[in-house]
Protein backbone atom coordinates (compact mmCIF):
# COMPACT_ATOMS: atom_id res chain seq x y z
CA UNK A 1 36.55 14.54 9.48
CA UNK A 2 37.75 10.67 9.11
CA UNK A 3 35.48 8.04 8.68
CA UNK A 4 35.50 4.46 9.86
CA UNK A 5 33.54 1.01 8.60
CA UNK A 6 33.57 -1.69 10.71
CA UNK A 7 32.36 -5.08 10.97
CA UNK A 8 31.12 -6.49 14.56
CA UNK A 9 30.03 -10.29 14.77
CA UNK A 10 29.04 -12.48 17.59
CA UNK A 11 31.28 -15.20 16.92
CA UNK A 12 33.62 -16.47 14.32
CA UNK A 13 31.37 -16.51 11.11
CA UNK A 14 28.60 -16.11 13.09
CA UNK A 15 26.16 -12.63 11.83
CA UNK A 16 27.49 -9.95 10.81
CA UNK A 17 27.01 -5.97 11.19
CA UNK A 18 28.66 -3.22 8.99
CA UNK A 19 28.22 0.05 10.22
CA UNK A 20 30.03 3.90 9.77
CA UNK A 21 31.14 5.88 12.19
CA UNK A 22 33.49 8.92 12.96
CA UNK A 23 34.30 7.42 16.15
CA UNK A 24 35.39 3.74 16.02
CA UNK A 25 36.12 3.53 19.91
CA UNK A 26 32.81 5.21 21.45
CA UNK A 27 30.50 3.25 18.41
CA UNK A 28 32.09 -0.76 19.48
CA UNK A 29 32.19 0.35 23.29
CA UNK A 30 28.14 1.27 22.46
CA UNK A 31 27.76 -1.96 20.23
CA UNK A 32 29.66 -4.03 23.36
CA UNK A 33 27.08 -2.21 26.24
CA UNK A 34 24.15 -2.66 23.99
CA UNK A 35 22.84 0.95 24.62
CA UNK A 36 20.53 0.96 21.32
CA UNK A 37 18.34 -1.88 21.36
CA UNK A 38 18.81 -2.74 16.82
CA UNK A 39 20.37 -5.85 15.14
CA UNK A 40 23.71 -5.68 17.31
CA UNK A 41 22.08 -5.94 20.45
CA UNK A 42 19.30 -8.16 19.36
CA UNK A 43 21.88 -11.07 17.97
CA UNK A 44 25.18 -10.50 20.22
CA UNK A 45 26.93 -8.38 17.81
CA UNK A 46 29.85 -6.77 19.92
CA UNK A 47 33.24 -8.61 18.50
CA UNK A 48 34.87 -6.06 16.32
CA UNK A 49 37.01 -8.15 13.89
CA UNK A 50 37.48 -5.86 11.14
CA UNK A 51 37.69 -2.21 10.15
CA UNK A 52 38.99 0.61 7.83
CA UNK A 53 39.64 4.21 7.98
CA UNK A 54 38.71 6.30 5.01
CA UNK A 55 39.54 10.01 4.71
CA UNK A 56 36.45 11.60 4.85
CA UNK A 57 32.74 10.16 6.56
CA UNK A 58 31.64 10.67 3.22
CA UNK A 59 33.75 8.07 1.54
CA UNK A 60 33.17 6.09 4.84
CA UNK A 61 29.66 5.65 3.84
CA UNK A 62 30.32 4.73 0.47
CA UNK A 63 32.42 2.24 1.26
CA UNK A 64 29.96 0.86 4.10
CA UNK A 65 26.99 1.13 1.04
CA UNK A 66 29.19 -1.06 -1.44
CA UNK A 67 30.21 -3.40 1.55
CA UNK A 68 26.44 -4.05 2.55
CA UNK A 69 25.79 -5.43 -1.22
CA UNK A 70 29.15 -7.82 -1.22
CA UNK A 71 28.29 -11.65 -0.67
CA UNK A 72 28.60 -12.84 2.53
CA UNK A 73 31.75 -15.36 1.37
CA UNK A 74 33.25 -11.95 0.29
CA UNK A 75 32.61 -10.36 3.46
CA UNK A 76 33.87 -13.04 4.94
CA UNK A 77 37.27 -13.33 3.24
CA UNK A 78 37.68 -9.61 3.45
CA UNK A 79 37.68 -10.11 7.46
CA UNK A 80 39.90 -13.56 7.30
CA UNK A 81 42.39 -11.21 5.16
CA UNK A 82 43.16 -8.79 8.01
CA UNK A 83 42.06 -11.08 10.70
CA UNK A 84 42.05 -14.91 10.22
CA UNK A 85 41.36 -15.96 13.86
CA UNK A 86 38.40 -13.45 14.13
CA UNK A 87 40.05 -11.89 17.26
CA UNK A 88 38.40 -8.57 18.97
CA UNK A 89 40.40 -5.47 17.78
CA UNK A 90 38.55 -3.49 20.41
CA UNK A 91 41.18 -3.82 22.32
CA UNK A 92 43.84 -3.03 19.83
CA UNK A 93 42.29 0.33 19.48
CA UNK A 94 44.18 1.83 22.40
């Protein structure tokens, strides 16, 4: 089963959530609803603006584990490297 890691904010470098999933659609439309109250719905996260598919959920998690203990400058770069305006991909997804 593939894996995605994502990164939702609430505005250009505004705060940032990295989370795994095997469903990248259903997790940002849940993120964008808030339907768990948590850190994304508690601080606005629902902006997807950067993700990556990985192989397996098992390297997905890695990846998301190593991501989590980057700087934030690094996280930020890695976002401005796929997606310098900070744009929504949810709607890309399609």
């Amino acid at each position: 089963m593939a894996g995605f890691v994502y990164i939702v904010t609430n505005h250009k470098r505004g705060t940032l959530y990295i989370g795994v999933t095997s469903d990248l659609e259903r997790r940002i439309w849940e993120h964008r609803e808030a339907l768990s109250p948590g850190f994304t719905s508690k601080y606005g996260c629902t902006r997807l603006v950067w993700y990556e598919e990985h192989g397996s959920i098992g390297t997905a998690i890695q990846r998301e584990k190593s991501l989590k203990r980057w700087y934030r400058q690094w996280k930020i770069e890695l976002i401005e490297g796929l997606n310098p305006e900070w744009r929504d991909l949810y709607e890309e997804l399609w």
